[in-house]
Protein backbone atom coordinates (compact mmCIF):
# COMPACT_ATOMS: atom_id res chain seq x y z
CA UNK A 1 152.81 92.89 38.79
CA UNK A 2 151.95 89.22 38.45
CA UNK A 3 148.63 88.05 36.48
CA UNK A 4 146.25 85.57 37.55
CA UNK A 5 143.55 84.74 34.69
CA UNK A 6 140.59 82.64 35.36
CA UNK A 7 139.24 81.95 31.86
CA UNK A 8 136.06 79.73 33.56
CA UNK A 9 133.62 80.56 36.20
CA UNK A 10 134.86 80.32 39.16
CA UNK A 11 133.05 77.53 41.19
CA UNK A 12 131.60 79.02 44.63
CA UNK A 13 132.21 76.08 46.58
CA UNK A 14 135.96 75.91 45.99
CA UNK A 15 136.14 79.65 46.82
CA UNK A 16 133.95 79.57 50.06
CA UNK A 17 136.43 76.69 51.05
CA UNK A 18 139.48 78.29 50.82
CA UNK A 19 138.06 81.53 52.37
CA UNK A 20 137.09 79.14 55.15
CA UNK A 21 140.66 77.84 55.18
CA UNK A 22 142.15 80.88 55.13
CA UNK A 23 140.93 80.92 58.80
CA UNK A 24 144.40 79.26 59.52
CA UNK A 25 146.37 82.31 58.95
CA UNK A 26 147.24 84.41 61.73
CA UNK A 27 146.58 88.31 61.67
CA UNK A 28 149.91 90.30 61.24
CA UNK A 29 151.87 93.22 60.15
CA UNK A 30 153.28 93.72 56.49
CA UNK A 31 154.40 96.41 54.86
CA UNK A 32 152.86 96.33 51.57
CA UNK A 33 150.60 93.87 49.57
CA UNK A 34 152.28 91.63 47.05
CA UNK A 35 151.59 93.39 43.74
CA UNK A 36 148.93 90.96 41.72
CA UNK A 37 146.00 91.33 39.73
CA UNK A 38 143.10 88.63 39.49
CA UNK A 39 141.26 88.83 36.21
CA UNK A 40 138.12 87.07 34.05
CA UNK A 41 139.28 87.74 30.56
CA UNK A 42 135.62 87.90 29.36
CA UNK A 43 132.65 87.95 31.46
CA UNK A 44 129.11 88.13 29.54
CA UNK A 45 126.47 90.64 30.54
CA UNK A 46 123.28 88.58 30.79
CA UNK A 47 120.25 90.35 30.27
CA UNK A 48 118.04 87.84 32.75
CA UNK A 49 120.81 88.06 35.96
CA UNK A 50 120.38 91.74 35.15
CA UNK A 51 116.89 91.84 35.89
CA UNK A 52 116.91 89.98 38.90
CA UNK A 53 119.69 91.76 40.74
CA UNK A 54 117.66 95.37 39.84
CA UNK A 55 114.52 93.07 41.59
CA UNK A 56 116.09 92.17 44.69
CA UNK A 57 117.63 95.38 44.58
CA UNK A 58 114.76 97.79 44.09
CA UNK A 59 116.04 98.84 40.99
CA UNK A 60 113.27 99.88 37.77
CA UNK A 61 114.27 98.70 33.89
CA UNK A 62 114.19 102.33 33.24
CA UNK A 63 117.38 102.35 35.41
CA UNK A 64 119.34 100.01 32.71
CA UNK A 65 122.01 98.06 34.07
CA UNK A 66 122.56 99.27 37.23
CA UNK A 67 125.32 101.25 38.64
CA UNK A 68 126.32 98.81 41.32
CA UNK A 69 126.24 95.66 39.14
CA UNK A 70 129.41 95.27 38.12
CA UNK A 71 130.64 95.22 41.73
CA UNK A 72 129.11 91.86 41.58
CA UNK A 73 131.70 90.71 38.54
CA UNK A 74 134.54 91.43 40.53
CA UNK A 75 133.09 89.30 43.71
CA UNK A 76 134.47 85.92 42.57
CA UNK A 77 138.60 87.24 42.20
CA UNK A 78 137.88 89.34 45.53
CA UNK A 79 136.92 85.68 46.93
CA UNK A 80 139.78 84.05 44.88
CA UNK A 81 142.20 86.71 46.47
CA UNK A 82 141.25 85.91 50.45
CA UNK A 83 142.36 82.23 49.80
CA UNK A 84 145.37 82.88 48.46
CA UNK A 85 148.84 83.37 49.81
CA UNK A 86 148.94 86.58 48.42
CA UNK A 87 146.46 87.72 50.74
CA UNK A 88 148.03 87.87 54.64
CA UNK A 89 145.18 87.52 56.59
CA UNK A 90 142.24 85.29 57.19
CA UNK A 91 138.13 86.10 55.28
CA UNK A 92 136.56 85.86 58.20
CA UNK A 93 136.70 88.94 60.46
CA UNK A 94 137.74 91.20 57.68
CA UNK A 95 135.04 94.53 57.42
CA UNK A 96 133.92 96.11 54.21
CA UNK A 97 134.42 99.73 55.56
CA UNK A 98 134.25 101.49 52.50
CA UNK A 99 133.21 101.50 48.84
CA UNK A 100 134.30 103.37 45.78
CA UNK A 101 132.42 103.02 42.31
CA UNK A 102 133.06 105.43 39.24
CA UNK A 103 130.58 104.51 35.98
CA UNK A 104 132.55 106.13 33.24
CA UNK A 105 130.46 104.39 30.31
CA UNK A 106 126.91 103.09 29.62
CA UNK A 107 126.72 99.17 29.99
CA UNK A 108 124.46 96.88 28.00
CA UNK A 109 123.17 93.11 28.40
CA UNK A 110 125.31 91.39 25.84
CA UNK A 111 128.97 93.35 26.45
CA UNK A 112 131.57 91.22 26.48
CA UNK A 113 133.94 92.73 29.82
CA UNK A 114 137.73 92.40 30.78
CA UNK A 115 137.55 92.01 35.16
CA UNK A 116 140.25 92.75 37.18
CA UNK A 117 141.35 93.23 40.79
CA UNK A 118 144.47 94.37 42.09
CA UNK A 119 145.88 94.76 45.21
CA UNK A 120 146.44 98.26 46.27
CA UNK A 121 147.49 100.52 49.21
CA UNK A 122 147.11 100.06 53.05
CA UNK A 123 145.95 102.10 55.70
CA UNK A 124 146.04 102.51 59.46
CA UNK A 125 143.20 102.57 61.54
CA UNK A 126 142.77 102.37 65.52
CA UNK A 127 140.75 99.18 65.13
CA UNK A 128 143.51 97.39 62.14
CA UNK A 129 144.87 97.61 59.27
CA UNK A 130 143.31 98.37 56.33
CA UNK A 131 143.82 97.38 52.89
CA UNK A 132 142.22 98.34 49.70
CA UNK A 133 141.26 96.44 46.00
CA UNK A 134 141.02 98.24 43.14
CA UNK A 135 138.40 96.95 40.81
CA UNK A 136 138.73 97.71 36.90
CA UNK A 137 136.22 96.69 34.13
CA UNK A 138 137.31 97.31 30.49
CA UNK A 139 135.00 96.73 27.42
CA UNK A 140 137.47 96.24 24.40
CA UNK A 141 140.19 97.77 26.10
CA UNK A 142 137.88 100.91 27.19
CA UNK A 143 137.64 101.23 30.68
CA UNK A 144 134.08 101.62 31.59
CA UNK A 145 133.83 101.06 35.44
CA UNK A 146 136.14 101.17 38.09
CA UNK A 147 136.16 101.18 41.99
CA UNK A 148 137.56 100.70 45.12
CA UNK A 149 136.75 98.15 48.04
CA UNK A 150 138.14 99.49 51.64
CA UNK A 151 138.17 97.07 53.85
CA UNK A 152 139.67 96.54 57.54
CA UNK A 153 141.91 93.53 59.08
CA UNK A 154 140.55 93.64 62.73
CA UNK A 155 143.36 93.22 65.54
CA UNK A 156 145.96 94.00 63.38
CA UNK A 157 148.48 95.54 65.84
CA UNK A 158 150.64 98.76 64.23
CA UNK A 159 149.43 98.85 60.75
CA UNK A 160 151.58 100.40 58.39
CA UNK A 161 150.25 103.55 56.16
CA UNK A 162 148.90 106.57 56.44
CA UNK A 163 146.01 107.14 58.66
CA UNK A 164 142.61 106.32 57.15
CA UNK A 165 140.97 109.39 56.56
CA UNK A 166 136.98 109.87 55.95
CA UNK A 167 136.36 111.75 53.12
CA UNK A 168 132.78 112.28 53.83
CA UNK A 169 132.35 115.43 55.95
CA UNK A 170 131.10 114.99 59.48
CA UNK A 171 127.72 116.83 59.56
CA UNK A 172 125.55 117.27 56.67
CA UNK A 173 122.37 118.60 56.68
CA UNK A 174 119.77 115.74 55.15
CA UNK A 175 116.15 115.39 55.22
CA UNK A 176 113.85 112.15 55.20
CA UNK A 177 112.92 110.94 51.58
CA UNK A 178 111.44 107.43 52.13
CA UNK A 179 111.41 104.79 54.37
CA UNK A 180 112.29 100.64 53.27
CA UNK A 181 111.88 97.35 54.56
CA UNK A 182 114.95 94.71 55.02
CA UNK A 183 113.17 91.56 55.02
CA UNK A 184 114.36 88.57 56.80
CA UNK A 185 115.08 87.07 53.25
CA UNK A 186 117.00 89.70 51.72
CA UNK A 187 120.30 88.24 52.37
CA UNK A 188 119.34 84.72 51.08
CA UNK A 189 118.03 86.28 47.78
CA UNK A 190 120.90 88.84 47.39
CA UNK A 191 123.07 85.64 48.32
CA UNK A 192 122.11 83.92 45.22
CA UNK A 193 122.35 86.90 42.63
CA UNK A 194 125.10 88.10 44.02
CA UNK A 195 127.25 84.95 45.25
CA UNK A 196 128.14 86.32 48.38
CA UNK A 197 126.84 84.12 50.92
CA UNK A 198 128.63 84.73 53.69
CA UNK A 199 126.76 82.86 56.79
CA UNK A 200 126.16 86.16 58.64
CA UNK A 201 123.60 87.47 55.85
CA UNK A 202 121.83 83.98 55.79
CA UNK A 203 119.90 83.28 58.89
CA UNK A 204 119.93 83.72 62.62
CA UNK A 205 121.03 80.58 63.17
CA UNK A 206 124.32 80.81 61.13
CA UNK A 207 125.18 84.77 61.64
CA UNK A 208 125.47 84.03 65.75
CA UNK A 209 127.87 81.51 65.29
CA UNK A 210 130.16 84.45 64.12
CA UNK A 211 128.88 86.84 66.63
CA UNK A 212 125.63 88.82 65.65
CA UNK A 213 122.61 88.57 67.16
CA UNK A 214 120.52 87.98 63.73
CA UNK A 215 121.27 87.72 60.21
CA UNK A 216 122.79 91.20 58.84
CA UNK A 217 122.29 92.51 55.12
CA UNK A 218 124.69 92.92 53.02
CA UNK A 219 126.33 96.51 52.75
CA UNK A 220 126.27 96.39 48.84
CA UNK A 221 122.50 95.51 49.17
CA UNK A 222 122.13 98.65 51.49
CA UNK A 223 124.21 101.07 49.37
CA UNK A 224 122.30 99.46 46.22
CA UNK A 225 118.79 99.75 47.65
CA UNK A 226 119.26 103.75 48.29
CA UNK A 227 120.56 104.50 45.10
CA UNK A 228 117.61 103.14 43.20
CA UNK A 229 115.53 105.45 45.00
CA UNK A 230 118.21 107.93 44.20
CA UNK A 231 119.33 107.82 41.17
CA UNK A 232 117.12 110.04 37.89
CA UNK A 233 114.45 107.36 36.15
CA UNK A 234 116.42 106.93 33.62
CA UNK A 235 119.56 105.05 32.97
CA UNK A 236 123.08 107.44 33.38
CA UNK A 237 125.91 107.40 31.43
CA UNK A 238 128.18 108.28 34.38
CA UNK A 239 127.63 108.17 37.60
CA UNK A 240 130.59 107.98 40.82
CA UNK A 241 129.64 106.94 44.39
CA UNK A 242 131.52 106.47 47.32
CA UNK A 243 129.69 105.38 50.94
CA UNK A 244 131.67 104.66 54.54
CA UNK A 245 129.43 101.50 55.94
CA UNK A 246 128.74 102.16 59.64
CA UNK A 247 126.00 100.02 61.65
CA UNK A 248 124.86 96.69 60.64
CA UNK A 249 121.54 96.59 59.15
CA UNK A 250 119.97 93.54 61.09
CA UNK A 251 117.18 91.25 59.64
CA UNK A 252 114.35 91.45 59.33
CA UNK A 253 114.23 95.52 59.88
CA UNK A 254 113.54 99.24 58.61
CA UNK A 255 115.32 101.73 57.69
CA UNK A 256 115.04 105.70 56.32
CA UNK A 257 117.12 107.43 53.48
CA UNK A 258 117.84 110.94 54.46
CA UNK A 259 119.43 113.31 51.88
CA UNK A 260 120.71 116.63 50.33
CA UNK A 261 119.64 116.47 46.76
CA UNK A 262 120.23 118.36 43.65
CA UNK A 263 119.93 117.92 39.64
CA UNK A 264 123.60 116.21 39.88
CA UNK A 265 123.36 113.77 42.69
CA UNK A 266 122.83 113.89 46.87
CA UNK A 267 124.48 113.86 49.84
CA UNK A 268 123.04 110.53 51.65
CA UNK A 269 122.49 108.40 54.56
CA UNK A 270 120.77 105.12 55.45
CA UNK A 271 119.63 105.31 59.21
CA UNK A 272 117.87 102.89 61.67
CA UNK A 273 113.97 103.56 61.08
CA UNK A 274 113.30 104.94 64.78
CA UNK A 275 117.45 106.71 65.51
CA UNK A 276 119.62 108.94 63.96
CA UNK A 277 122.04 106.27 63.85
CA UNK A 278 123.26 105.82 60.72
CA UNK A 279 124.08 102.74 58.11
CA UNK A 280 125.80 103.92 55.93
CA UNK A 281 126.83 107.47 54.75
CA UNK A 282 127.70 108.56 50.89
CA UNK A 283 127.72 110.76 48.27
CA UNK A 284 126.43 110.53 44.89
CA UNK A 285 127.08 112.30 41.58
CA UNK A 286 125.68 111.44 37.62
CA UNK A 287 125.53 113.17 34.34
């Protein structure tokens, strides 16, 4: 498998540019991904990025670094991956369907982290092709988070691999914890924390220009937002989620967390305020 190492920051603009660029490529059918891993030999957890990600995110200090954070580290070589050749198909009009996160360790401000993303399987779907990237964090060569990001090529006629296959089941009996706002902002503020400014989260103005009737938030915002009213008061030392993103979220709105929930996690949803329609859908588990 080949190795890309970025031993600097990445800079945003450069990576926003060649996503943009990547535009020129052409939705098609391959076979496999070429086998290559992105990595940032040594990212820093600051303590004061922390804290503002668990603000915008809803997040208490009692909650430590929070489970979804280190999603965020991997953001830059996910970006770095779209605007390369390795990648076959343009940024824009790609879907996060689905997300993946295992915590297998306890994280502190002031770890020093290995990053990495790899390309992994793909998967048919009616709508495209979908492709997965596996996300790995080590702390001195102990591997202390890892996920997977799902996500779908649209118009990608006769995808190769195995069906996608939910692995959420397709009724499960929830009831309404607590209601939360999306406000207009929220995508400009978890923009900045998180990097991922993607002009569909920003503002009215820019998310029509790629098809959406208002500014959307971002699905990692959603998923984070119900698991800090989720998760115990206390910081875990393991914790694995997985949620299937369904209906845009659109700005500013409302929504309602419905659950099943027990000493070891929940069964969850995030619905429009006044439908049954759902968000997203996920389970949780910690220890």
């Amino acid at each position: 498998m080949k190795t890309i190492e970025f031993e600097k920051p990445a800079n945003l603009a450069a990576l926003y540019l060649g996503a943009l660029l990547s535009a020129r490529k052409r939705p098609r059918t391959v076979e496999t991904l070429p086998r290559v891993t992105y990595v940032r030999p040594q990212v820093v957890l600051e303590s004061a990025h922390i804290a503002n990600y668990a603000r915008v995110c809803g997040f208490s200090e009692a909650h430590g670094v929070p489970v979804t954070y280190p999603q965020m580290l991997t953001f830059p070589l996910v970006m770095a991956f779209f605007g390369s050749a390795d990648c076959p198909w343009p940024a824009l009009g790609t879907v996060h369907l689905a997300n993946r996160i295992a915590q297998r360790r306890r994280l502190s401000p002031g770890d020093a982290l290995r990053v990495e993303v790899s390309t992994g399987a793909l998967l048919a779907h009616e709508k495209g092709q979908i492709f997965t990237l596996e996300l790995k964090i080590s702390r001195a060569d102990d591997i202390v988070w890892d996920g997977t990001q799902t996500l779908l090529r649209l118009r990608v006629k006769n995808p190769a691999g195995p069906a996608f296959a939910s692995e959420l089941p397709a009724e499960m009996p929830l009831s309404h914890q607590a209601d939360f706002s999306a406000p207009g902002n929220i995508g400009r503020r978890y923009g900045r924390v998180s990097g991922d400014l993607n002009p569909i989260h920003l503002s009215a103005i820019s998310a029509e220009l790629f098809g959406f009737r208002r500014a959307i938030a971002h699905g990692m915002w959603t998923k984070a937002r119900a698991l800090a009213a989720l998760m115990p008061s206390a910081a875990v030392t393991r914790a694995n989620v997985a949620v299937e993103f369904k209906l845009p979220l659109y700005l500013p709105g409302r929504a309602s967390l419905w659950a099943s929930r027990n000493a070891q996690g929940a069964w969850f949803e995030v619905r429009h305020a006044k439908s049954d329609k759902p968000h997203l859908r996920g389970h949780l588990s910690y220890e």
